[in-house]
C-alpha atoms as a PDB file:
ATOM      1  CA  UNK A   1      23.605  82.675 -47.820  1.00  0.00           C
ATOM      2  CA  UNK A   2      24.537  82.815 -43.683  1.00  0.00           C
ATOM      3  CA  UNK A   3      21.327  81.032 -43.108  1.00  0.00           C
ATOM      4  CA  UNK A   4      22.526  78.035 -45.971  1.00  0.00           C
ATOM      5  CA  UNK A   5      25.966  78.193 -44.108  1.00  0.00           C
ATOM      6  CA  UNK A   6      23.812  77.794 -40.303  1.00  0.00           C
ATOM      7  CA  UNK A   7      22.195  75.169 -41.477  1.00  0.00           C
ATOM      8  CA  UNK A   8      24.468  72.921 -43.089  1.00  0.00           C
ATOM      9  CA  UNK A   9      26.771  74.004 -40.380  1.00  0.00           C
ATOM     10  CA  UNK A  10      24.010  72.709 -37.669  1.00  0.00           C
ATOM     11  CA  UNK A  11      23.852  69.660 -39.360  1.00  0.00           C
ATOM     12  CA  UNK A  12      27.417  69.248 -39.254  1.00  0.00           C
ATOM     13  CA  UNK A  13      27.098  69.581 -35.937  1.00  0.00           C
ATOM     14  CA  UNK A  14      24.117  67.420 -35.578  1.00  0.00           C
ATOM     15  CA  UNK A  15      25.910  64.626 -37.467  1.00  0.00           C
ATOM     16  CA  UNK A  16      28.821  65.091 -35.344  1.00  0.00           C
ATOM     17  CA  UNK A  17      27.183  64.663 -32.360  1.00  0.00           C
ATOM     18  CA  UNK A  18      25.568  61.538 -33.605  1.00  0.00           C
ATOM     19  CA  UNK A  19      28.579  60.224 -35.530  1.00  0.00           C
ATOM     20  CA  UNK A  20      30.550  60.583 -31.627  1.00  0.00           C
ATOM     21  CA  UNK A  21      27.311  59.064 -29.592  1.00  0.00           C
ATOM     22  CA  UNK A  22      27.160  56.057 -32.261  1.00  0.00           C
ATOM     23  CA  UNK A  23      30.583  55.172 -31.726  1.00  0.00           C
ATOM     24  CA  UNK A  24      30.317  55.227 -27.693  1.00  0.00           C
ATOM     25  CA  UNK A  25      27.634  52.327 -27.673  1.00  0.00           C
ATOM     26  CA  UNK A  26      30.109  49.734 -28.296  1.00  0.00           C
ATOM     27  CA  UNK A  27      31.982  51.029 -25.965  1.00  0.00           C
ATOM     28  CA  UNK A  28      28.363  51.062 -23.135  1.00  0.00           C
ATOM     29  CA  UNK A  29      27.478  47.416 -24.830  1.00  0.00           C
ATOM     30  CA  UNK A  30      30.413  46.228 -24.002  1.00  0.00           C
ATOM     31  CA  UNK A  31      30.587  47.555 -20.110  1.00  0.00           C
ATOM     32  CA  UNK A  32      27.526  46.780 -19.704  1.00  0.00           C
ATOM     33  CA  UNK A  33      28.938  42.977 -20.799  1.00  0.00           C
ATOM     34  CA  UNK A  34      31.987  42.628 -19.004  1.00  0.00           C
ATOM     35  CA  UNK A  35      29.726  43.871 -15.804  1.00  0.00           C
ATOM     36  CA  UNK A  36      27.404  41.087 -16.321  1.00  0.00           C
ATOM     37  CA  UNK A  37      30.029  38.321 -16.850  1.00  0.00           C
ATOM     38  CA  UNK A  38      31.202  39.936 -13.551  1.00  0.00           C
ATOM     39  CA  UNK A  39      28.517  39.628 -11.758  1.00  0.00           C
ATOM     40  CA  UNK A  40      27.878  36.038 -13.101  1.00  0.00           C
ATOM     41  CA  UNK A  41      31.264  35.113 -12.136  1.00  0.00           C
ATOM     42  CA  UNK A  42      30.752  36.162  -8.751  1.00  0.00           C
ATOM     43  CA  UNK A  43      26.964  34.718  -8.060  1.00  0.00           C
ATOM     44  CA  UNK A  44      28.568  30.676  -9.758  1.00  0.00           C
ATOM     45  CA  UNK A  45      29.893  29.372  -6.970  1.00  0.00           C
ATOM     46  CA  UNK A  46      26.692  30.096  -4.744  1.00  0.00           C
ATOM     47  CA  UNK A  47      24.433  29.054  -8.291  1.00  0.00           C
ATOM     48  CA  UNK A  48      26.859  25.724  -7.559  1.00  0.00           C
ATOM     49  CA  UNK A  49      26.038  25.629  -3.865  1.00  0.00           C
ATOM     50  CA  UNK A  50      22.821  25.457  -4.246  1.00  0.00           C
ATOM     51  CA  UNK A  51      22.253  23.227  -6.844  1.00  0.00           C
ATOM     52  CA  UNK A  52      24.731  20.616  -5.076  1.00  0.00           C
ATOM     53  CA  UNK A  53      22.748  21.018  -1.772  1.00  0.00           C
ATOM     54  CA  UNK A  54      19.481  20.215  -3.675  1.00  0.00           C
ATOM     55  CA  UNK A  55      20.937  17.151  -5.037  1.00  0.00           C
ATOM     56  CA  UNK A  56      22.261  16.096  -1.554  1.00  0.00           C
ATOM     57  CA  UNK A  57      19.455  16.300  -0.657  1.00  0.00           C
ATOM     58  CA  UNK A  58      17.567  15.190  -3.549  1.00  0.00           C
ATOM     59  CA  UNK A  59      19.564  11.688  -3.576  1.00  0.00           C
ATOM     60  CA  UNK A  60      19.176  10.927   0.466  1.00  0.00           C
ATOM     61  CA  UNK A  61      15.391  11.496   0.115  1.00  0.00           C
ATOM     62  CA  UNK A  62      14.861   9.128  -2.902  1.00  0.00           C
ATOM     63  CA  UNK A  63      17.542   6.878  -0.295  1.00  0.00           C
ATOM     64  CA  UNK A  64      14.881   7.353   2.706  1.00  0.00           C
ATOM     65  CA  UNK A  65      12.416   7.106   1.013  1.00  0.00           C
ATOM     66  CA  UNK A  66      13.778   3.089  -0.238  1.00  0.00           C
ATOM     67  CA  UNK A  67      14.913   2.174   3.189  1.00  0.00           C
ATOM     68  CA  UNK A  68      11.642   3.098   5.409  1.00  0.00           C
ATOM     69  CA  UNK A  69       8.215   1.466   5.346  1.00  0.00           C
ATOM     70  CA  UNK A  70       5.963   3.800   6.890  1.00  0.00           C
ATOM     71  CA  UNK A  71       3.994   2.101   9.611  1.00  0.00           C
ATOM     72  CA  UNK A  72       0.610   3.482  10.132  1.00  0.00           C
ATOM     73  CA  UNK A  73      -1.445   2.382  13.267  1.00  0.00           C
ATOM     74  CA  UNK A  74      -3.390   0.023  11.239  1.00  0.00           C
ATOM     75  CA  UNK A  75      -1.883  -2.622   8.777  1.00  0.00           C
ATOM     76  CA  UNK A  76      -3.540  -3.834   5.454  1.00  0.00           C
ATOM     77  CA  UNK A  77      -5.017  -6.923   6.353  1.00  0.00           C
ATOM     78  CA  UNK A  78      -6.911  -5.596   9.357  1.00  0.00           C
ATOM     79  CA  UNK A  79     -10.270  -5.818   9.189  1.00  0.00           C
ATOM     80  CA  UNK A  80     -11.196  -2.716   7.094  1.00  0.00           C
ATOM     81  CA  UNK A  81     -14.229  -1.876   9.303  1.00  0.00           C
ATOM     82  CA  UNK A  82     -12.764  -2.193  12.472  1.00  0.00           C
ATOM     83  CA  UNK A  83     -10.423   0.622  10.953  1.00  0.00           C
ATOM     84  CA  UNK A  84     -13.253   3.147  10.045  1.00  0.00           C
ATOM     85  CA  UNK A  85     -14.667   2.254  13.800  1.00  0.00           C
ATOM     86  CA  UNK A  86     -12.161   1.263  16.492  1.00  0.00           C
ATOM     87  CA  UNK A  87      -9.845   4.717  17.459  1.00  0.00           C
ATOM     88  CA  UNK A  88      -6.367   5.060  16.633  1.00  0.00           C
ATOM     89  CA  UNK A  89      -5.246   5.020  20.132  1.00  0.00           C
ATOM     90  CA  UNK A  90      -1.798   4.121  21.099  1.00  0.00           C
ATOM     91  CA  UNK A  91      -0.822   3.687  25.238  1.00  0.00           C
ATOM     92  CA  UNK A  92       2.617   3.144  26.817  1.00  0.00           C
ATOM     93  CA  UNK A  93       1.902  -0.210  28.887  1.00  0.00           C
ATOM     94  CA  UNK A  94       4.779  -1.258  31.539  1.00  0.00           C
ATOM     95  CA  UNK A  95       5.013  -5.333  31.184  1.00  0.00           C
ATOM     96  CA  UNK A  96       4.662  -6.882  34.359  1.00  0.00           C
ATOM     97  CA  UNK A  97       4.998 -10.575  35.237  1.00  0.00           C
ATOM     98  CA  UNK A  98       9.151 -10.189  35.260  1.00  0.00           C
ATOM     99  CA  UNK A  99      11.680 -12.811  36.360  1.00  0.00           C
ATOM    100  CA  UNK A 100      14.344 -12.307  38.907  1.00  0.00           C
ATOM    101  CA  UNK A 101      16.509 -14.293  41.342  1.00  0.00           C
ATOM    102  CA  UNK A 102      16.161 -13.171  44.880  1.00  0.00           C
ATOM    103  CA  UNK A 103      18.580 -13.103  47.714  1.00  0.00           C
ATOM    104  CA  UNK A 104      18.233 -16.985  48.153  1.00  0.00           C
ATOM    105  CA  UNK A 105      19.381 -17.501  44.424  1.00  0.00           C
ATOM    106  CA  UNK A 106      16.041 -18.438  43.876  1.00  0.00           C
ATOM    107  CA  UNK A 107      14.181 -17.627  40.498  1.00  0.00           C
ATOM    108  CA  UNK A 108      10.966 -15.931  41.309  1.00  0.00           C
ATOM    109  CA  UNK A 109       7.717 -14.255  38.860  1.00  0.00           C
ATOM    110  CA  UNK A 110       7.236 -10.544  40.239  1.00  0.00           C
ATOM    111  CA  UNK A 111       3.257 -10.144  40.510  1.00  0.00           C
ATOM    112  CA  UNK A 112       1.838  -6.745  40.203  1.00  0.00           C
ATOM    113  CA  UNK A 113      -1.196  -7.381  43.049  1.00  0.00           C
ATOM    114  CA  UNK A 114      -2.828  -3.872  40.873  1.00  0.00           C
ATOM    115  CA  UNK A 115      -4.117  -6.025  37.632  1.00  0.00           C
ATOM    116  CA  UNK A 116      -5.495  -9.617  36.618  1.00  0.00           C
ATOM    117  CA  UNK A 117      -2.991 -12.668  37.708  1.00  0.00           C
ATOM    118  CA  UNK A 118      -3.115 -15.064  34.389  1.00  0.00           C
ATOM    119  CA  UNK A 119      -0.076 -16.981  34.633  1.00  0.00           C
ATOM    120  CA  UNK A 120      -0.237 -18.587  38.130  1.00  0.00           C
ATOM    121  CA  UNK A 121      -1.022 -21.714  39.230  1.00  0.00           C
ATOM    122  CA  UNK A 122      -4.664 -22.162  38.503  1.00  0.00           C
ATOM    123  CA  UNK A 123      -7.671 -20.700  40.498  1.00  0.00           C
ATOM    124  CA  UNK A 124     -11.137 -19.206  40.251  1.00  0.00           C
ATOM    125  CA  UNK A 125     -10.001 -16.184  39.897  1.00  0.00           C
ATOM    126  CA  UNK A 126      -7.051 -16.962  37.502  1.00  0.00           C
ATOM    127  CA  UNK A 127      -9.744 -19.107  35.520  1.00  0.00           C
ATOM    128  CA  UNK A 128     -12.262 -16.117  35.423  1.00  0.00           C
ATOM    129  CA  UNK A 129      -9.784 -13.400  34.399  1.00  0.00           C
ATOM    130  CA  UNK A 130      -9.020 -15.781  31.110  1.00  0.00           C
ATOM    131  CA  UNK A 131     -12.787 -16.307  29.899  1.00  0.00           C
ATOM    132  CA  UNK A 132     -13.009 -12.130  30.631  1.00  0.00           C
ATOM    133  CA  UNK A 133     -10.052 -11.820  27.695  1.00  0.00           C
ATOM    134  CA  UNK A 134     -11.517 -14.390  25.431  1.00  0.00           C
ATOM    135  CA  UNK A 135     -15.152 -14.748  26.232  1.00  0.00           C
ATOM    136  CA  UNK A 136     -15.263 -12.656  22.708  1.00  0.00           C
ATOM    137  CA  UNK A 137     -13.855 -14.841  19.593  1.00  0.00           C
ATOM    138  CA  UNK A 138     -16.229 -14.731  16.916  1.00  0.00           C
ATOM    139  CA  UNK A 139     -17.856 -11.461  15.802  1.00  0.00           C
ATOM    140  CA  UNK A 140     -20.362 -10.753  12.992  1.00  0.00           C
ATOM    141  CA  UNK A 141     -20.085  -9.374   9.677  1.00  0.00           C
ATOM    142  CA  UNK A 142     -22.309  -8.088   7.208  1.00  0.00           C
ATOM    143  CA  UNK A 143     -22.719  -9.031   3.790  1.00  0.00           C
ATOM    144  CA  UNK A 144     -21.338  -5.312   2.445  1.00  0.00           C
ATOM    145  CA  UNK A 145     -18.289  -5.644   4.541  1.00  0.00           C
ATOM    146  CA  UNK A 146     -17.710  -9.588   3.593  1.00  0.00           C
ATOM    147  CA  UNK A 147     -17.375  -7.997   0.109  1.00  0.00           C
ATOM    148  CA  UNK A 148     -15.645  -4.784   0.741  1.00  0.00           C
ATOM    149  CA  UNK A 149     -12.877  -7.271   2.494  1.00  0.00           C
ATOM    150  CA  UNK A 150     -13.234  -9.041  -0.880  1.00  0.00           C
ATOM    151  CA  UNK A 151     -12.449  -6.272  -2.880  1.00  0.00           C
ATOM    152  CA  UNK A 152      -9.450  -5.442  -1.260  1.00  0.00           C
ATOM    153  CA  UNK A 153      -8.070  -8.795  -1.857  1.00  0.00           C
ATOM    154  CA  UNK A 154      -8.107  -9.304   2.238  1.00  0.00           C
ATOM    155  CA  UNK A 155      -8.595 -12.191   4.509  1.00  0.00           C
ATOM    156  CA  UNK A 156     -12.174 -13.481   2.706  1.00  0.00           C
ATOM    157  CA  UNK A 157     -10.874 -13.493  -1.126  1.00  0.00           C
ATOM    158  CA  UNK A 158      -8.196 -16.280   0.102  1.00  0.00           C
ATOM    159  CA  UNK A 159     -10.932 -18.533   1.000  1.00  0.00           C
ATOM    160  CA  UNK A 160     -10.620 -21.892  -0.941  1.00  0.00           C
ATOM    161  CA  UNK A 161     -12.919 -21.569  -4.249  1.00  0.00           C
ATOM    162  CA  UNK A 162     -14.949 -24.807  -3.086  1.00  0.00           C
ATOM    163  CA  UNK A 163     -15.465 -23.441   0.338  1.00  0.00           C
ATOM    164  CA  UNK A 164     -18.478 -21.683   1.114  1.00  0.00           C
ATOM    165  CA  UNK A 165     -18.748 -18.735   3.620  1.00  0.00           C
ATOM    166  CA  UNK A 166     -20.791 -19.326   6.433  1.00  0.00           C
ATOM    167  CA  UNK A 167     -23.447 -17.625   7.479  1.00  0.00           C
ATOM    168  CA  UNK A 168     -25.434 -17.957  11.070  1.00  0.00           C
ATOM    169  CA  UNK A 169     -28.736 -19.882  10.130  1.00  0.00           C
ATOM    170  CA  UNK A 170     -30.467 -17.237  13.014  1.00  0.00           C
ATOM    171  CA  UNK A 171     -29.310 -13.901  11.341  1.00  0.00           C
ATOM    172  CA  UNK A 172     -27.975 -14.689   8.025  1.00  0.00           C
ATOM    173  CA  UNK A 173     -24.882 -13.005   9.264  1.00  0.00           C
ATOM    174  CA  UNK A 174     -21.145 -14.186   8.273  1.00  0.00           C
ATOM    175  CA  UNK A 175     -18.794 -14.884  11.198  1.00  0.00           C
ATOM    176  CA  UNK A 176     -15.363 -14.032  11.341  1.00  0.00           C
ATOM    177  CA  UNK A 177     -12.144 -14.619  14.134  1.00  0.00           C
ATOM    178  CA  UNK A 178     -10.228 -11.529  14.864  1.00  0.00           C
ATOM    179  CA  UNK A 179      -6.862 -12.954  15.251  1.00  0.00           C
ATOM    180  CA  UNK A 180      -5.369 -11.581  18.405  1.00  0.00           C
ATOM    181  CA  UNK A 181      -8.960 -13.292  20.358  1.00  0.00           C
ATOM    182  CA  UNK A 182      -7.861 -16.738  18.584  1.00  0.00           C
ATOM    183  CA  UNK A 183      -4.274 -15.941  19.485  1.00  0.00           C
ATOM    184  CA  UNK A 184      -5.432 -15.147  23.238  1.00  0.00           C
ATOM    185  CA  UNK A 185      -7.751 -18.430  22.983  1.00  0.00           C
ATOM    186  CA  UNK A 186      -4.834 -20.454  22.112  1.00  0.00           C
ATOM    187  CA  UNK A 187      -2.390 -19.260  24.674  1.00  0.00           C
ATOM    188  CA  UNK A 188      -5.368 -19.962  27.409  1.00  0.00           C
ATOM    189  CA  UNK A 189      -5.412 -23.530  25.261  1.00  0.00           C
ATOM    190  CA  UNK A 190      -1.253 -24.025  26.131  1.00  0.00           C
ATOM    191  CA  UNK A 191      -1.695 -22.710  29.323  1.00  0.00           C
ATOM    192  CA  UNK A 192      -4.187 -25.376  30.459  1.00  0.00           C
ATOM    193  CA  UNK A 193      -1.791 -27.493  28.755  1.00  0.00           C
ATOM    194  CA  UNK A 194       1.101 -26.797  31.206  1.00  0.00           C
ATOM    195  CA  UNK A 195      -1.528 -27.574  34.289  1.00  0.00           C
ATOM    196  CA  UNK A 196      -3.221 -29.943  32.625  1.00  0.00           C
ATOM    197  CA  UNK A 197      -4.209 -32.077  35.871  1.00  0.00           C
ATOM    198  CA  UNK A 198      -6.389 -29.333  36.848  1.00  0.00           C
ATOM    199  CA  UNK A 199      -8.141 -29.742  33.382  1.00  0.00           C
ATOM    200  CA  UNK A 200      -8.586 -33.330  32.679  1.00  0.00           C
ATOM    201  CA  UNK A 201     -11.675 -32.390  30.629  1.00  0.00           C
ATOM    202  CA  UNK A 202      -8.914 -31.136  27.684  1.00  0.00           C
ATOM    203  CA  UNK A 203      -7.781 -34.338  27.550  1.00  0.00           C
ATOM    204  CA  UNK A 204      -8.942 -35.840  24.062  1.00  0.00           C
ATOM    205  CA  UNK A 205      -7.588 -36.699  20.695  1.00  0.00           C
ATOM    206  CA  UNK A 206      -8.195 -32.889  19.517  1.00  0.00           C
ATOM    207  CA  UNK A 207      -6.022 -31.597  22.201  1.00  0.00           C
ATOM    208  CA  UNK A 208      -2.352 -32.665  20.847  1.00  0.00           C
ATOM    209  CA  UNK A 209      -3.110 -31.079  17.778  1.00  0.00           C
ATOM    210  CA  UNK A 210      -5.041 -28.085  18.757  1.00  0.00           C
ATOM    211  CA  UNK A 211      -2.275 -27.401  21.307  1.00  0.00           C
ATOM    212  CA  UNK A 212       0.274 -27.730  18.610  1.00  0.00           C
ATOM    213  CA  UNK A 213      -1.679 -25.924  16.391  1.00  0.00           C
ATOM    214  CA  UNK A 214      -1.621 -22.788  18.758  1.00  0.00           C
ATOM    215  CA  UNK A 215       2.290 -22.910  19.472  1.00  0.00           C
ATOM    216  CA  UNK A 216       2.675 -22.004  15.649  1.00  0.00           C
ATOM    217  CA  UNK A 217      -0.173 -19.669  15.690  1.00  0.00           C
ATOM    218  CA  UNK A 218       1.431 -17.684  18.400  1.00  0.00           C
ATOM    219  CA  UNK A 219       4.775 -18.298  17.066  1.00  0.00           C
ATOM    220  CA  UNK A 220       3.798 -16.420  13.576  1.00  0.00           C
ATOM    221  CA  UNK A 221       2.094 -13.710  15.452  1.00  0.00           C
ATOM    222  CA  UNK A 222       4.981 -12.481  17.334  1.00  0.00           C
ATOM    223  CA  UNK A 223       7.221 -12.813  14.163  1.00  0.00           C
ATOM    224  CA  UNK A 224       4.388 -10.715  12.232  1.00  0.00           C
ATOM    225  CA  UNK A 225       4.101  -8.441  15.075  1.00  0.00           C
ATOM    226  CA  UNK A 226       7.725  -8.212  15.602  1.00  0.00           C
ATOM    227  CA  UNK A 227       8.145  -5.818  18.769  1.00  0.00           C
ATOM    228  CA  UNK A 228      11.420  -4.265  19.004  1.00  0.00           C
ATOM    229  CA  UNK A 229      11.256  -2.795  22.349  1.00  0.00           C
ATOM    230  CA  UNK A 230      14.695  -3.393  24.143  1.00  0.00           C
ATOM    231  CA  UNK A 231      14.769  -5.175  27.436  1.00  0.00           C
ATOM    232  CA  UNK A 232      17.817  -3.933  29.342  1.00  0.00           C
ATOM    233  CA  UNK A 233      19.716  -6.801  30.992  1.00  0.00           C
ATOM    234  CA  UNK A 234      21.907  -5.770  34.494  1.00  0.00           C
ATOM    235  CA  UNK A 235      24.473  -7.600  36.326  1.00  0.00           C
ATOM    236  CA  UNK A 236      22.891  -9.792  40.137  1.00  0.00           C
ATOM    237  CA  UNK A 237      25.090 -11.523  42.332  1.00  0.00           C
ATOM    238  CA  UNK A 238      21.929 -13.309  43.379  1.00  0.00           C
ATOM    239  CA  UNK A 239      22.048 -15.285  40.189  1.00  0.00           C
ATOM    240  CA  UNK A 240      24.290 -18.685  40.704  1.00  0.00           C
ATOM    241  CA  UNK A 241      27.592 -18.010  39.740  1.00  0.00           C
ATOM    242  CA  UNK A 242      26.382 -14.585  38.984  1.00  0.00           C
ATOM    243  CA  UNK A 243      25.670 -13.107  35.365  1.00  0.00           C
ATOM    244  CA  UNK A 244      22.867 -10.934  33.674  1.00  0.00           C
ATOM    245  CA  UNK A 245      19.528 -10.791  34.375  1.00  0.00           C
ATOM    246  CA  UNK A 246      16.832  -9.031  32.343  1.00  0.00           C
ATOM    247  CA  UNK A 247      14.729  -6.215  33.434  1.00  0.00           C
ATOM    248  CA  UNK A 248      11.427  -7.190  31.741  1.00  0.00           C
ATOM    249  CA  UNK A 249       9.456  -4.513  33.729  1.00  0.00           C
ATOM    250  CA  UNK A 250       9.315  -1.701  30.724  1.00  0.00           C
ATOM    251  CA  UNK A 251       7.178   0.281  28.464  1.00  0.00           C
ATOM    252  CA  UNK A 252       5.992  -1.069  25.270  1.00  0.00           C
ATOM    253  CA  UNK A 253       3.706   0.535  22.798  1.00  0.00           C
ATOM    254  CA  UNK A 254       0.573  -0.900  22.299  1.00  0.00           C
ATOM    255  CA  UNK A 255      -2.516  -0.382  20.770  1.00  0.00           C
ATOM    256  CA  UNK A 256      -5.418  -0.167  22.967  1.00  0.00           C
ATOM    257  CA  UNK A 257      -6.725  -3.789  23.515  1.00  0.00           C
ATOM    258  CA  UNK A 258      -9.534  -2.488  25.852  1.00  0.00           C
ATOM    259  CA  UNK A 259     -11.231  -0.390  22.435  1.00  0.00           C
ATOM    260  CA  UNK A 260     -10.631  -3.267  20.403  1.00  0.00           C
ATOM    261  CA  UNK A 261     -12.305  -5.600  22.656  1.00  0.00           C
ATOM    262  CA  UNK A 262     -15.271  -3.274  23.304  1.00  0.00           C
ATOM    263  CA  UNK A 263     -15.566  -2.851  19.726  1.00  0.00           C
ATOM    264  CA  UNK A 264     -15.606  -6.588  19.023  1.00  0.00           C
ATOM    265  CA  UNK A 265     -18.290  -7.116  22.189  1.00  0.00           C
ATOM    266  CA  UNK A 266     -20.642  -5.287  20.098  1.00  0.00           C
ATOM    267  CA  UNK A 267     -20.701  -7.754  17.168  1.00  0.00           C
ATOM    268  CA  UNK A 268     -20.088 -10.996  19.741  1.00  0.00           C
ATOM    269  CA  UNK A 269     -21.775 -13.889  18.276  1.00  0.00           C
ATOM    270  CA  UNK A 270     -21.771 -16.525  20.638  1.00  0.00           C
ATOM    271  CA  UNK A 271     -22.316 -14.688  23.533  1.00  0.00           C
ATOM    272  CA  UNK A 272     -26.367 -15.460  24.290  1.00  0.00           C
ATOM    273  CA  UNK A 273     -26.679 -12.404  26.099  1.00  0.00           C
ATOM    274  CA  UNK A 274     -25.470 -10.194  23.370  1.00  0.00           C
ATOM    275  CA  UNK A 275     -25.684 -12.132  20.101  1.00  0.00           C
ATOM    276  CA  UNK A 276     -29.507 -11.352  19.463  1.00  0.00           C
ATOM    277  CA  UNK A 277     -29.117  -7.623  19.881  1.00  0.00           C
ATOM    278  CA  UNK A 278     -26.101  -7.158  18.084  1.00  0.00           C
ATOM    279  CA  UNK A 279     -27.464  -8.658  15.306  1.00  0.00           C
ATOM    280  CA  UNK A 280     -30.462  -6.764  15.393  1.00  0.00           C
ATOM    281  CA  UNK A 281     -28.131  -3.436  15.527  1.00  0.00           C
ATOM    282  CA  UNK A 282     -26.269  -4.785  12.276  1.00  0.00           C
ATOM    283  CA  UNK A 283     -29.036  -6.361  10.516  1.00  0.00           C
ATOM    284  CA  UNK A 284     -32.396  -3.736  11.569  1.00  0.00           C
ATOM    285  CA  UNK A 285     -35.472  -6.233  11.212  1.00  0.00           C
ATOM    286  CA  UNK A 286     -33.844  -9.946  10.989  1.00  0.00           C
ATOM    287  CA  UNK A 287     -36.185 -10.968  13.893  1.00  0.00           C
ATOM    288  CA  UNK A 288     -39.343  -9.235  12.797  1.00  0.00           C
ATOM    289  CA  UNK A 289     -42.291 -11.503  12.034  1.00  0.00           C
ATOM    290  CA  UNK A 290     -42.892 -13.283   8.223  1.00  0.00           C
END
């Protein structure tokens, strides 16, 4: 009988206990909820932050990335092997060849005595230091890189469809112009133009147009090229009346014309000194024996 009465008092007990802990985890669940909404409360306005930031700076990178062309060294119409061979090499280059006004309120050309004169009045030496920068125009191509030009939709797929490409009869070779060589060619070509009683020899139908012919060429160059390095202008009291006068003595950036022309000297194709070899180093065998 008292163990009857122990038990069903122990599980009384047992029920009690389980009856009180059952009606405390409401009580936990919801502690355990208001903490949370708490603690959510409190981390929003950084959650907010953060997300706002990202957007910021979400919407100025899609605004970037609408406003700026990236400009890589080389541009998509250069000539794609002279890209796999010619190095990416940029150099700061001061200008030279300046105007000014001296004391005498005279205009004068500043000469720097440390490089090639080319825009003087016309001598030997001015003469030779011209046929130095174009004695290169036309270089050879092979057939693979006519086509991989092609391909890309450069220079050789706007050829007329009637036209046919030519090729040297000697080497079978195709010959192409790089364009700052025919630019250089036609500034020697208006040059000779501004002295042209030391060059009566240009004088012949052909040279009107070919002369007119090279302004625009040069003229769309520049524009292509577009170089916005600033020249600084100062104040001279040597100037009449006085006024501004440019400083044209600065650094520009330039790609490094000395590669480019080595590069080019190896595929010459007029040159009779160099045409024959550099043929045989693009074409292996084009002069053996039948």
């Amino acid at each position: 009988m008292e163990e009857a009465f122990e038990s069903t008092a122990s599980r009384a007990s047992s029920e009690t206990v389980r009856d009180l802990s059952d009606s405390e985890q409401p009580l936990k669940h919801t502690r355990s909820k208001k903490r949370k909404c708490v603690q959510l409360q409190q981390a929003f306005p950084w959650l907010l932050s953060g997300f706002m930031l990202f957007a910021l700076i979400l919407q100025h990178w899609r605004h970037q990335s609408r406003q700026c062309v990236p400009v890589g060294y080389w541009g998509s119409s250069d000539l794609e092997i002279a890209q796999r061979e010619v190095p990416e090499r940029t150099l700061q280059v001061q200008f030279s060849g300046g105007l000014k006004w001296d004391e005498t309120s005279h205009l004068i050309r500043e000469i720097d005595p440390t490089i090639p004169d080319y825009g003087g009045i016309p001598t030997p030496e001015i003469d030779a230091a011209w046929q130095e920068l174009i004695s290169t125009t036309d270089i050879f191509l092979t057939r693979e890189e006519v086509d991989e030009i092609i391909s890309n939709d450069g220079a050789f797929a706007r050829v007329p469809s009637n036209a046919h490409l030519y090729t040297d009869p000697y080497t079978g070779l195709y010959q192409a112009v790089p364009a700052v060589f025919h630019n250089l060619h036609c500034l020697d070509i208006i040059r000779r133009g501004v002295y042209i009683q030391y060059y009566p020899e240009e004088l012949t139908p052909a040279f009107k147009p070919h002369i007119q012919h090279c302004i625009d060429s040069i003229r769309q160059s520049l524009m292509c090229e577009a170089d916005m390095t600033p020249i600084p202008e100062i104040h001279t009291t040597f100037r009449p009346n006085g006024g501004l006068e440019p400083v044209f003595q600065v650094e520009h950036t330039c790609r490094d014309f000395n590669a480019m022309q080595k590069w080019a000297k190896q595929r010459d194709a007029l040159d009779e000194a160099l045409w024959r070899d550099n043929a045989q180093r693009l074409k292996p065998g084009v002069f053996a024996n039948p």
